[in-house]
PDB file of N, CA and C in Angstrom:
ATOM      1  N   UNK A   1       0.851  -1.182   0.000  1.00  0.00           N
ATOM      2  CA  UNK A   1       0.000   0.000   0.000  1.00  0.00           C
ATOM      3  C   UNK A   1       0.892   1.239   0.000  1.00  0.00           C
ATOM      4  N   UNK A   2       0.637   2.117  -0.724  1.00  0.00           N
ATOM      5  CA  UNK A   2       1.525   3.568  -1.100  1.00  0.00           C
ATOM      6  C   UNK A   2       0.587   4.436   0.628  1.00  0.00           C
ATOM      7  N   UNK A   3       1.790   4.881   0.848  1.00  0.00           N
ATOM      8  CA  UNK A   3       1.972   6.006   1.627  1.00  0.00           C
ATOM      9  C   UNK A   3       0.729   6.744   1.526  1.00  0.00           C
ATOM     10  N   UNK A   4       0.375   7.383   0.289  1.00  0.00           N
ATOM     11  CA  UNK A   4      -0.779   8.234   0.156  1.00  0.00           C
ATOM     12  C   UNK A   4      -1.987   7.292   0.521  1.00  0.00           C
ATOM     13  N   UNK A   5      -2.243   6.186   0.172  1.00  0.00           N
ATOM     14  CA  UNK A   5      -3.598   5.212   0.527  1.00  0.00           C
ATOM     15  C   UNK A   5      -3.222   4.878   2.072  1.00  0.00           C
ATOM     16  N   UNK A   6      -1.967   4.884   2.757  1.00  0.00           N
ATOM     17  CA  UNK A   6      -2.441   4.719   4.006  1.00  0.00           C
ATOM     18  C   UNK A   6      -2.978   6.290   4.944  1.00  0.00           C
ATOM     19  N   UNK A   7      -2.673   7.151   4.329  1.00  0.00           N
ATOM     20  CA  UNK A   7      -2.789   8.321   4.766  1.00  0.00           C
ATOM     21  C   UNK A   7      -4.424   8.610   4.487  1.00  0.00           C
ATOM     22  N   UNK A   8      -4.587   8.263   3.317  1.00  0.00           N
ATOM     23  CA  UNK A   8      -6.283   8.453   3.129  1.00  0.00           C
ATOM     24  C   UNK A   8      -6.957   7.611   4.122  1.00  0.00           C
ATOM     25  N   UNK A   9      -6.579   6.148   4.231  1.00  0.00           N
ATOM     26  CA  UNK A   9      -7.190   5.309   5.041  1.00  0.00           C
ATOM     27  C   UNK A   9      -8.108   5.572   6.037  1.00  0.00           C
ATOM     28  N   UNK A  10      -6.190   6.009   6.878  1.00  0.00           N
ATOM     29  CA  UNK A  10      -6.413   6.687   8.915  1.00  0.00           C
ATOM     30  C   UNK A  10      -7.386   7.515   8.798  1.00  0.00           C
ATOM     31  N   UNK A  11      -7.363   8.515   7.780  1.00  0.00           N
ATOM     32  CA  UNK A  11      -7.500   9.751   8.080  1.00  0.00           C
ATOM     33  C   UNK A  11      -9.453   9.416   7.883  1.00  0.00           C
ATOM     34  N   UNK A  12      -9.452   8.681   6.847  1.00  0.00           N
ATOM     35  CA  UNK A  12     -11.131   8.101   7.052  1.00  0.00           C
ATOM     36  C   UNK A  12     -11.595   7.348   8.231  1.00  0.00           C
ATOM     37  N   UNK A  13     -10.782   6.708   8.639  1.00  0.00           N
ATOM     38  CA  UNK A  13     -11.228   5.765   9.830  1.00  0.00           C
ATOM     39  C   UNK A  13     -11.295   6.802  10.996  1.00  0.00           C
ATOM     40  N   UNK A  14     -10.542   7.552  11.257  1.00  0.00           N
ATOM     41  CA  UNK A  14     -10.088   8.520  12.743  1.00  0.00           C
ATOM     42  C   UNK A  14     -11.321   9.661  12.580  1.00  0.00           C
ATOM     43  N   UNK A  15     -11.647  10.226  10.946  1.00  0.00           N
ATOM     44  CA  UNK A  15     -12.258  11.444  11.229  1.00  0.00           C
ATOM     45  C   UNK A  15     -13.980  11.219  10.487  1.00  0.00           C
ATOM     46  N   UNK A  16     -13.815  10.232   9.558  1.00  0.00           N
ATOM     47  CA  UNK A  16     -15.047   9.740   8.689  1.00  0.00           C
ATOM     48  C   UNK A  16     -15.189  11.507   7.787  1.00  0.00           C
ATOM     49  N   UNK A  17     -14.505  12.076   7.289  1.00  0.00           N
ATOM     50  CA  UNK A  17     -14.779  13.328   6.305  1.00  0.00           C
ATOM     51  C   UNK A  17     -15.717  13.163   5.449  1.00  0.00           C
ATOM     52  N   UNK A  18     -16.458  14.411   5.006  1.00  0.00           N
ATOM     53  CA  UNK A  18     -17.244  14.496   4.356  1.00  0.00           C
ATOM     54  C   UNK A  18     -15.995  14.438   2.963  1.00  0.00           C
ATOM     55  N   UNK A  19     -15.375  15.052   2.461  1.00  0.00           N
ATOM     56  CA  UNK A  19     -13.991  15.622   1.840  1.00  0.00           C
ATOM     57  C   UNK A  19     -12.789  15.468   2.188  1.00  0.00           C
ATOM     58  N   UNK A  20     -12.042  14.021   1.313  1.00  0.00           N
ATOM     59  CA  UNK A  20     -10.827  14.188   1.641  1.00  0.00           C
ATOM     60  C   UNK A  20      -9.925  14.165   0.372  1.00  0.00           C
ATOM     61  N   UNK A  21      -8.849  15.073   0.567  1.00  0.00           N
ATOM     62  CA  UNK A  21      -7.696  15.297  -1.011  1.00  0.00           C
ATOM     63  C   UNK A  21      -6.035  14.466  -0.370  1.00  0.00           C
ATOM     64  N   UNK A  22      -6.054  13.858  -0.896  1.00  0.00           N
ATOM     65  CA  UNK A  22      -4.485  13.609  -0.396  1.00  0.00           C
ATOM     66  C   UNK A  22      -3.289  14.128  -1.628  1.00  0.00           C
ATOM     67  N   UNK A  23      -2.804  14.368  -1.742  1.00  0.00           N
ATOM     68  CA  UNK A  23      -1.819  15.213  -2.415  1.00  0.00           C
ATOM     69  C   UNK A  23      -0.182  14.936  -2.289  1.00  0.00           C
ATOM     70  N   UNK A  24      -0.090  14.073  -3.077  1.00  0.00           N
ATOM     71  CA  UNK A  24       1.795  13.741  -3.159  1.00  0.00           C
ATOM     72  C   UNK A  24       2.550  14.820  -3.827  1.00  0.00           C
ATOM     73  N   UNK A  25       3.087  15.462  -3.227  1.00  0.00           N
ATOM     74  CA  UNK A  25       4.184  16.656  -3.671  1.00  0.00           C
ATOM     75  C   UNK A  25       5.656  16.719  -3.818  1.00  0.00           C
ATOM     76  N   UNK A  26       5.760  15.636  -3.703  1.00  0.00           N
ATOM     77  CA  UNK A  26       7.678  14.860  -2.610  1.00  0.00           C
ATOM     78  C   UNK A  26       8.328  15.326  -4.609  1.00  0.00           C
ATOM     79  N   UNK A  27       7.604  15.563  -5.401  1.00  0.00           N
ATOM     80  CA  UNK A  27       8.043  16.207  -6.422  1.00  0.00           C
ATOM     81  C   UNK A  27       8.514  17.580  -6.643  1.00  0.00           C
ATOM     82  N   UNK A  28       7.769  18.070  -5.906  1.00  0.00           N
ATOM     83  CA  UNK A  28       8.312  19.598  -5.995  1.00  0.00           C
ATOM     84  C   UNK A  28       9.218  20.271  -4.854  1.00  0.00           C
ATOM     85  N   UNK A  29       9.861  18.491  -4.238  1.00  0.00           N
ATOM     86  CA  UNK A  29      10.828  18.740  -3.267  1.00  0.00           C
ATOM     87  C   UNK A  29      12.176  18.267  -3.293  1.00  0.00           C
ATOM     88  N   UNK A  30      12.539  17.665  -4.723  1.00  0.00           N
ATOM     89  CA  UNK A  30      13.462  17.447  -5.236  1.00  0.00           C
ATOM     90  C   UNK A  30      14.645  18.021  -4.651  1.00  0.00           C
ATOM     91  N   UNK A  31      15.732  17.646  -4.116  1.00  0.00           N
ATOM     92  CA  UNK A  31      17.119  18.095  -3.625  1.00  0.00           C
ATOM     93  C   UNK A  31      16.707  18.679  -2.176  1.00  0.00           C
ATOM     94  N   UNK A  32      15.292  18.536  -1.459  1.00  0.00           N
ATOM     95  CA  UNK A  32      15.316  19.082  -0.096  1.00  0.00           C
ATOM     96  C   UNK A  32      15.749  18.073   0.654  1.00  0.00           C
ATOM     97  N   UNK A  33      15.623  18.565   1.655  1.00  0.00           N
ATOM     98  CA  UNK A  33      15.753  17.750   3.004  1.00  0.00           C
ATOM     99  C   UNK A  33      14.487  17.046   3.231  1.00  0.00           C
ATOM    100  N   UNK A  34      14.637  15.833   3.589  1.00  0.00           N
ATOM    101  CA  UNK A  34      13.400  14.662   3.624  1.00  0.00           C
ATOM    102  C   UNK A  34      13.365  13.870   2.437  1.00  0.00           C
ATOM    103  N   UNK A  35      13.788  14.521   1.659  1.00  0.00           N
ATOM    104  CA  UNK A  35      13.173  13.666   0.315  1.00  0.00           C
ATOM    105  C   UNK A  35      13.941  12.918  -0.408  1.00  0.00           C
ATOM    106  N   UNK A  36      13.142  11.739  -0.586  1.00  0.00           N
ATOM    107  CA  UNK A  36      13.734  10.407  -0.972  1.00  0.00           C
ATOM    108  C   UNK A  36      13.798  10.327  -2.521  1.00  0.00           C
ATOM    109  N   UNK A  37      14.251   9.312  -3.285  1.00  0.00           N
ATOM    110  CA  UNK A  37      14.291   9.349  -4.523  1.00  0.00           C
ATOM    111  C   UNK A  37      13.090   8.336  -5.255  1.00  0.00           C
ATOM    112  N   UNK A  38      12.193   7.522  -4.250  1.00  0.00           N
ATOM    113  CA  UNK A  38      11.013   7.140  -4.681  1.00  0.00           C
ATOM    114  C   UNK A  38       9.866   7.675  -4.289  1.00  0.00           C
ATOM    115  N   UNK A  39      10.111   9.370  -3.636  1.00  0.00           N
ATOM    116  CA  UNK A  39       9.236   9.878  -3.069  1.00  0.00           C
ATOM    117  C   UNK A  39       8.186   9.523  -1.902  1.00  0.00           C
ATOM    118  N   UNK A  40       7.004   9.816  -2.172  1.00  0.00           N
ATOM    119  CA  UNK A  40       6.406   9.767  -0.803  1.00  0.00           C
ATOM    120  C   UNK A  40       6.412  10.089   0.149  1.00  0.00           C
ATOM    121  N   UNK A  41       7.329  11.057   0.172  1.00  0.00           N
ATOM    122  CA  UNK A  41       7.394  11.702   1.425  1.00  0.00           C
ATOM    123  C   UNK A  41       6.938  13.554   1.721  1.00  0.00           C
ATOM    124  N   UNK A  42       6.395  14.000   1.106  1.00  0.00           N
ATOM    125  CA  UNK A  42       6.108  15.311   1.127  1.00  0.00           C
ATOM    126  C   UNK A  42       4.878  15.199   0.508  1.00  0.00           C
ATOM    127  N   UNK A  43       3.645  15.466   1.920  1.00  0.00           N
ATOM    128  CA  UNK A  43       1.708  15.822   1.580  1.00  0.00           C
ATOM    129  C   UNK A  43       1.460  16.894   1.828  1.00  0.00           C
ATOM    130  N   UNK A  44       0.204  17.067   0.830  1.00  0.00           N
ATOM    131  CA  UNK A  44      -0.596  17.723   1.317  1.00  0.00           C
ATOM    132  C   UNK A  44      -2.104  17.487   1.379  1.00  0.00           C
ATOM    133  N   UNK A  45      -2.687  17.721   2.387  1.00  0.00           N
ATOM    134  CA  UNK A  45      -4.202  17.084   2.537  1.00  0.00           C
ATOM    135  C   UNK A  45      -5.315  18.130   2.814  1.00  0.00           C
ATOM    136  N   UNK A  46      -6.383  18.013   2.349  1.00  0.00           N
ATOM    137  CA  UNK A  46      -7.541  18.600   2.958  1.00  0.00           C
ATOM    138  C   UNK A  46      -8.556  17.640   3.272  1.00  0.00           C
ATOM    139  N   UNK A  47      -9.552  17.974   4.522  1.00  0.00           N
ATOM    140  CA  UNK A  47     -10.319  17.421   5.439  1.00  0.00           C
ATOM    141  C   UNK A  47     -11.158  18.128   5.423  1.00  0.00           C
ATOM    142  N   UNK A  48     -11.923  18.122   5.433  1.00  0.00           N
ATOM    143  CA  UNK A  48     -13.613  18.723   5.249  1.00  0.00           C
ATOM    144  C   UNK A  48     -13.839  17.681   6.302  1.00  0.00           C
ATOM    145  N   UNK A  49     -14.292  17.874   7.957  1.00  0.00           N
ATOM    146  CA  UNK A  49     -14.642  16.636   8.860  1.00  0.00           C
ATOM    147  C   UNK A  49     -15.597  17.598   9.548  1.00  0.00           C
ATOM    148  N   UNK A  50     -16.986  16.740   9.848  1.00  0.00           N
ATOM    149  CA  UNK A  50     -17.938  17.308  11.315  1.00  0.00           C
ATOM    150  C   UNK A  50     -17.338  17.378  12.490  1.00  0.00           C
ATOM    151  N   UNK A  51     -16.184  16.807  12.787  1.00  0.00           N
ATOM    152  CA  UNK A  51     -15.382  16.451  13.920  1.00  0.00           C
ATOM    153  C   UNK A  51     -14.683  18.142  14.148  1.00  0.00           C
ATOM    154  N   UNK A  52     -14.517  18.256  12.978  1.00  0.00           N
ATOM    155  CA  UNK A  52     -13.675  19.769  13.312  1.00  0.00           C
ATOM    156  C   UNK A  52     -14.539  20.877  14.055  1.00  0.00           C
ATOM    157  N   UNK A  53     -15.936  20.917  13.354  1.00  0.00           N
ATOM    158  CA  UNK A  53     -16.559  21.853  14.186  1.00  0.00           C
ATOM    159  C   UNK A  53     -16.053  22.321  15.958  1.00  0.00           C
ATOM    160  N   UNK A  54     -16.231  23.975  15.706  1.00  0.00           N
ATOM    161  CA  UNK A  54     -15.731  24.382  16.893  1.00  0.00           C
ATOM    162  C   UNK A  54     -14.706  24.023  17.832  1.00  0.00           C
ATOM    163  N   UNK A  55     -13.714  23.496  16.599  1.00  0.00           N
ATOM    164  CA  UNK A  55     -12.398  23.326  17.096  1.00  0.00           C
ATOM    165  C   UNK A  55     -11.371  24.107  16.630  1.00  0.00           C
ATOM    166  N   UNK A  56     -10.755  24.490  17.361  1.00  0.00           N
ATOM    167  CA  UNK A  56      -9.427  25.954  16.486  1.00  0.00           C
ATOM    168  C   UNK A  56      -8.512  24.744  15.810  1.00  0.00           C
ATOM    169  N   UNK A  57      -7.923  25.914  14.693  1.00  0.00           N
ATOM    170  CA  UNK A  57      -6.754  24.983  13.952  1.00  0.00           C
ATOM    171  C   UNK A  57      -5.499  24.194  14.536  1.00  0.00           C
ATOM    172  N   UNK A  58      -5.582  24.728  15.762  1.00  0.00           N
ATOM    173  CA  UNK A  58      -4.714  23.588  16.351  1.00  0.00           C
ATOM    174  C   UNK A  58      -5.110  22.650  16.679  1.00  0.00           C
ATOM    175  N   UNK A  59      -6.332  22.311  17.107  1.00  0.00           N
ATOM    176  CA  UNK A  59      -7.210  21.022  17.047  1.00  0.00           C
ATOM    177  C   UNK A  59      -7.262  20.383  16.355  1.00  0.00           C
ATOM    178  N   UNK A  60      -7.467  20.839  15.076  1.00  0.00           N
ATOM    179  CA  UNK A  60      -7.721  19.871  13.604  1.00  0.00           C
ATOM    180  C   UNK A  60      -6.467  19.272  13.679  1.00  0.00           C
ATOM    181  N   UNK A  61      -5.163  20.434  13.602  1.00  0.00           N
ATOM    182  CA  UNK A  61      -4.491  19.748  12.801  1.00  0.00           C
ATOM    183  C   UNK A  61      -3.619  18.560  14.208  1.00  0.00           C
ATOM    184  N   UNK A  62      -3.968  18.712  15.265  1.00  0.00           N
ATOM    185  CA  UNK A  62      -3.592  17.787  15.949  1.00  0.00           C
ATOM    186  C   UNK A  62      -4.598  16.742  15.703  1.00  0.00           C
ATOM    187  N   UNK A  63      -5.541  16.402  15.535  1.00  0.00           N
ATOM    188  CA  UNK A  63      -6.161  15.036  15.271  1.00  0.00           C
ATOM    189  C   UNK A  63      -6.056  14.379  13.799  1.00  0.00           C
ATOM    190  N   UNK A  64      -5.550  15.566  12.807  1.00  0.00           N
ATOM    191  CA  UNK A  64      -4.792  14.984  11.769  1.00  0.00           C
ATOM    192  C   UNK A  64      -3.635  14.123  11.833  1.00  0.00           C
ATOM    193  N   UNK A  65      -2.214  14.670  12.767  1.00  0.00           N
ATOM    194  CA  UNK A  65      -1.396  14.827  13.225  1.00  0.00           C
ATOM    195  C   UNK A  65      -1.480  12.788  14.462  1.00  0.00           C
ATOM    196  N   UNK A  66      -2.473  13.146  14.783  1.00  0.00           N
ATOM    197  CA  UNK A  66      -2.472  11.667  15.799  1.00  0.00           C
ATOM    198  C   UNK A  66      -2.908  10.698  15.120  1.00  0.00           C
ATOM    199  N   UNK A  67      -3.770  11.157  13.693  1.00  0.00           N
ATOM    200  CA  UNK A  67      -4.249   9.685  13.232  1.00  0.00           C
ATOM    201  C   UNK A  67      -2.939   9.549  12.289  1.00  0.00           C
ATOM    202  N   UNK A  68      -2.219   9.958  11.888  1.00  0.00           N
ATOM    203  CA  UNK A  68      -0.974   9.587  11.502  1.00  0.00           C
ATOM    204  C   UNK A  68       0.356   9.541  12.234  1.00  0.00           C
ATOM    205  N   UNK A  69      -0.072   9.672  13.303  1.00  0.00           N
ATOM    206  CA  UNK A  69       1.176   9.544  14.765  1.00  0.00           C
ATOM    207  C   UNK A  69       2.376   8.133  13.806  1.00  0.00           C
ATOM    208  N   UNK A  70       1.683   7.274  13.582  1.00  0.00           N
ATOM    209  CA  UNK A  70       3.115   5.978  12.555  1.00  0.00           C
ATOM    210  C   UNK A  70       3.758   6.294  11.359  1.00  0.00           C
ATOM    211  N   UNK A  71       2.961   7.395  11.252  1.00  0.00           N
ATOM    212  CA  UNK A  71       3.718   8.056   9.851  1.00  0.00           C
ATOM    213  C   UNK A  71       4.434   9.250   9.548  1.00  0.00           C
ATOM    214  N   UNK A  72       4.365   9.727  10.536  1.00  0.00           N
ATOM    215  CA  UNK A  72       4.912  11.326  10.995  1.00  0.00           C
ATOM    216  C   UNK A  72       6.940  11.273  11.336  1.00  0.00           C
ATOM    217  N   UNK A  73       7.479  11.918  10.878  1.00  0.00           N
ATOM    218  CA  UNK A  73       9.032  11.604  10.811  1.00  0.00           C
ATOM    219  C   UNK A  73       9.375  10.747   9.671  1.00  0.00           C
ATOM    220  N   UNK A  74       8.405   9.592   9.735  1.00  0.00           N
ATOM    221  CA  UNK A  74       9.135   8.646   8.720  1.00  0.00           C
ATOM    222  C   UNK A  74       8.038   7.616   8.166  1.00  0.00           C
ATOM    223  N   UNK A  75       6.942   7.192   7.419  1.00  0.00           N
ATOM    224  CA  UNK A  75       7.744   7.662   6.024  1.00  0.00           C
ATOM    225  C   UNK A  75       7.106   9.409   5.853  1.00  0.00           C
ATOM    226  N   UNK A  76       6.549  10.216   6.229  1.00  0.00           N
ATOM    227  CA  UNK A  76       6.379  11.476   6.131  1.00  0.00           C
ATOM    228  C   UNK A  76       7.323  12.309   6.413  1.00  0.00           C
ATOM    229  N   UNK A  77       7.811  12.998   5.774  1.00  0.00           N
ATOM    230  CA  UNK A  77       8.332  14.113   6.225  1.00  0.00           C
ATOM    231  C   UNK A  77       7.926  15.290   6.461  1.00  0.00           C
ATOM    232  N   UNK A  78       6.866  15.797   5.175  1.00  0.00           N
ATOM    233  CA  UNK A  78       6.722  17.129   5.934  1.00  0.00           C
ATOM    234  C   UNK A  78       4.872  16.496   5.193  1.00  0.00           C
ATOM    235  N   UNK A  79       4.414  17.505   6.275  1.00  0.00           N
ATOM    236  CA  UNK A  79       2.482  16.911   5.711  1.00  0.00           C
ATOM    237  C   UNK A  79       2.087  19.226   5.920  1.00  0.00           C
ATOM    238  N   UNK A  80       1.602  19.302   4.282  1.00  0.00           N
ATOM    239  CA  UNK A  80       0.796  20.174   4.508  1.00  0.00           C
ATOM    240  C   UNK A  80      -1.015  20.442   5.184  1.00  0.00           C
ATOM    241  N   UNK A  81      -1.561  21.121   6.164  1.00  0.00           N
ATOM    242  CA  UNK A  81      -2.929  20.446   6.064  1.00  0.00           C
ATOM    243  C   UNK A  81      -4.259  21.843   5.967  1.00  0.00           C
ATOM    244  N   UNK A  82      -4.959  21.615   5.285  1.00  0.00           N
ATOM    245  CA  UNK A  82      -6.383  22.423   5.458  1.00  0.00           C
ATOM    246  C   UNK A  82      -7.403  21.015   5.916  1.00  0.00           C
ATOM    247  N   UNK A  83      -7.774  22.309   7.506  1.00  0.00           N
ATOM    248  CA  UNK A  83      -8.671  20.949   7.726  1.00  0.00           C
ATOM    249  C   UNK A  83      -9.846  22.214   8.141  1.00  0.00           C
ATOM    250  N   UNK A  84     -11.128  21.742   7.780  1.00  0.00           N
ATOM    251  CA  UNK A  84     -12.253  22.659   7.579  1.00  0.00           C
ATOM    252  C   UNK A  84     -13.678  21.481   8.219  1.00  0.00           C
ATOM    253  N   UNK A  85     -14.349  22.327   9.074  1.00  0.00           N
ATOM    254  CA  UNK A  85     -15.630  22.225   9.350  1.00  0.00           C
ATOM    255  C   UNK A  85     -16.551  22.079   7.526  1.00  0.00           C
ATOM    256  N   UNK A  86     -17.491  21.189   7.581  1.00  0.00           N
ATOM    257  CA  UNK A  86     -18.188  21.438   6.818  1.00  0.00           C
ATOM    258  C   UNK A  86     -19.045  22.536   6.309  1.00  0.00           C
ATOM    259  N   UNK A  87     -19.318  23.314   7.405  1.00  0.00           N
ATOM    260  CA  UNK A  87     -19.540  24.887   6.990  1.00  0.00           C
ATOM    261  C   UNK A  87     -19.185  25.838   6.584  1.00  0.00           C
ATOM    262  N   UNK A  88     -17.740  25.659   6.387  1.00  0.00           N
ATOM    263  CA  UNK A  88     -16.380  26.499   6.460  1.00  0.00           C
ATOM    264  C   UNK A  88     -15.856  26.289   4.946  1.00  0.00           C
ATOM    265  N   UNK A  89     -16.437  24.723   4.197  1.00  0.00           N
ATOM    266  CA  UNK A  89     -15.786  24.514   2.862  1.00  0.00           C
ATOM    267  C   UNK A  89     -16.487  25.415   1.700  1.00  0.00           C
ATOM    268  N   UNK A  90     -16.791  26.248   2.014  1.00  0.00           N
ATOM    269  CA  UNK A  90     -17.872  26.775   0.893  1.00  0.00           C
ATOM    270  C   UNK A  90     -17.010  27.760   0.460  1.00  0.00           C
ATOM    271  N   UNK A  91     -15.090  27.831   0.870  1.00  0.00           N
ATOM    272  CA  UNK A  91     -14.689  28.862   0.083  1.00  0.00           C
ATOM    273  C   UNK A  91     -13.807  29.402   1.108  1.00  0.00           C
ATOM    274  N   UNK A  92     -13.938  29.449   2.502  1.00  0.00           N
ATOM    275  CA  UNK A  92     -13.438  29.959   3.403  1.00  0.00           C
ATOM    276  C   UNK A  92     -12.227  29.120   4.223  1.00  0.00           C
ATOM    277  N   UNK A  93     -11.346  29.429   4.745  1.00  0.00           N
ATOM    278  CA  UNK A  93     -10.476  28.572   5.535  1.00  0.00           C
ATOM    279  C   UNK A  93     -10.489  28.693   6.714  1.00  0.00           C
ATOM    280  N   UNK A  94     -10.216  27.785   7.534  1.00  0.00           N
ATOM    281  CA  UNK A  94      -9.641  27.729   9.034  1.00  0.00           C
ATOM    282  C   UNK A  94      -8.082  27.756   9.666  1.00  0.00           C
TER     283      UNK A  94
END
Protein backbone atom coordinates (compact mmCIF):
# COMPACT_ATOMS: atom_id res chain seq x y z
CA UNK A 1 0.00 0.00 0.00
CA UNK A 2 1.53 3.57 -1.10
CA UNK A 3 1.97 6.01 1.63
CA UNK A 4 -0.78 8.23 0.16
CA UNK A 5 -3.60 5.21 0.53
CA UNK A 6 -2.44 4.72 4.01
CA UNK A 7 -2.79 8.32 4.77
CA UNK A 8 -6.28 8.45 3.13
CA UNK A 9 -7.19 5.31 5.04
CA UNK A 10 -6.41 6.69 8.91
CA UNK A 11 -7.50 9.75 8.08
CA UNK A 12 -11.13 8.10 7.05
CA UNK A 13 -11.23 5.76 9.83
CA UNK A 14 -10.09 8.52 12.74
CA UNK A 15 -12.26 11.44 11.23
CA UNK A 16 -15.05 9.74 8.69
CA UNK A 17 -14.78 13.33 6.31
CA UNK A 18 -17.24 14.50 4.36
CA UNK A 19 -13.99 15.62 1.84
CA UNK A 20 -10.83 14.19 1.64
CA UNK A 21 -7.70 15.30 -1.01
CA UNK A 22 -4.49 13.61 -0.40
CA UNK A 23 -1.82 15.21 -2.41
CA UNK A 24 1.80 13.74 -3.16
CA UNK A 25 4.18 16.66 -3.67
CA UNK A 26 7.68 14.86 -2.61
CA UNK A 27 8.04 16.21 -6.42
CA UNK A 28 8.31 19.60 -6.00
CA UNK A 29 10.83 18.74 -3.27
CA UNK A 30 13.46 17.45 -5.24
CA UNK A 31 17.12 18.10 -3.62
CA UNK A 32 15.32 19.08 -0.10
CA UNK A 33 15.75 17.75 3.00
CA UNK A 34 13.40 14.66 3.62
CA UNK A 35 13.17 13.67 0.31
CA UNK A 36 13.73 10.41 -0.97
CA UNK A 37 14.29 9.35 -4.52
CA UNK A 38 11.01 7.14 -4.68
CA UNK A 39 9.24 9.88 -3.07
CA UNK A 40 6.41 9.77 -0.80
CA UNK A 41 7.39 11.70 1.43
CA UNK A 42 6.11 15.31 1.13
CA UNK A 43 1.71 15.82 1.58
CA UNK A 44 -0.60 17.72 1.32
CA UNK A 45 -4.20 17.08 2.54
CA UNK A 46 -7.54 18.60 2.96
CA UNK A 47 -10.32 17.42 5.44
CA UNK A 48 -13.61 18.72 5.25
CA UNK A 49 -14.64 16.64 8.86
CA UNK A 50 -17.94 17.31 11.31
CA UNK A 51 -15.38 16.45 13.92
CA UNK A 52 -13.68 19.77 13.31
CA UNK A 53 -16.56 21.85 14.19
CA UNK A 54 -15.73 24.38 16.89
CA UNK A 55 -12.40 23.33 17.10
CA UNK A 56 -9.43 25.95 16.49
CA UNK A 57 -6.75 24.98 13.95
CA UNK A 58 -4.71 23.59 16.35
CA UNK A 59 -7.21 21.02 17.05
CA UNK A 60 -7.72 19.87 13.60
CA UNK A 61 -4.49 19.75 12.80
CA UNK A 62 -3.59 17.79 15.95
CA UNK A 63 -6.16 15.04 15.27
CA UNK A 64 -4.79 14.98 11.77
CA UNK A 65 -1.40 14.83 13.23
CA UNK A 66 -2.47 11.67 15.80
CA UNK A 67 -4.25 9.68 13.23
CA UNK A 68 -0.97 9.59 11.50
CA UNK A 69 1.18 9.54 14.77
CA UNK A 70 3.11 5.98 12.55
CA UNK A 71 3.72 8.06 9.85
CA UNK A 72 4.91 11.33 10.99
CA UNK A 73 9.03 11.60 10.81
CA UNK A 74 9.14 8.65 8.72
CA UNK A 75 7.74 7.66 6.02
CA UNK A 76 6.38 11.48 6.13
CA UNK A 77 8.33 14.11 6.22
CA UNK A 78 6.72 17.13 5.93
CA UNK A 79 2.48 16.91 5.71
CA UNK A 80 0.80 20.17 4.51
CA UNK A 81 -2.93 20.45 6.06
CA UNK A 82 -6.38 22.42 5.46
CA UNK A 83 -8.67 20.95 7.73
CA UNK A 84 -12.25 22.66 7.58
CA UNK A 85 -15.63 22.23 9.35
CA UNK A 86 -18.19 21.44 6.82
CA UNK A 87 -19.54 24.89 6.99
CA UNK A 88 -16.38 26.50 6.46
CA UNK A 89 -15.79 24.51 2.86
CA UNK A 90 -17.87 26.77 0.89
CA UNK A 91 -14.69 28.86 0.08
CA UNK A 92 -13.44 29.96 3.40
CA UNK A 93 -10.48 28.57 5.54
CA UNK A 94 -9.64 27.73 9.03
Amino acid sequence: MSVADTIRRKLEDALSPERLEVVDESHLHKGHAGHRPEGETHFRVTVVAGRFAGRSRVERQRLITSALKEEMGHPIHALSMKALAPDEADGSSA
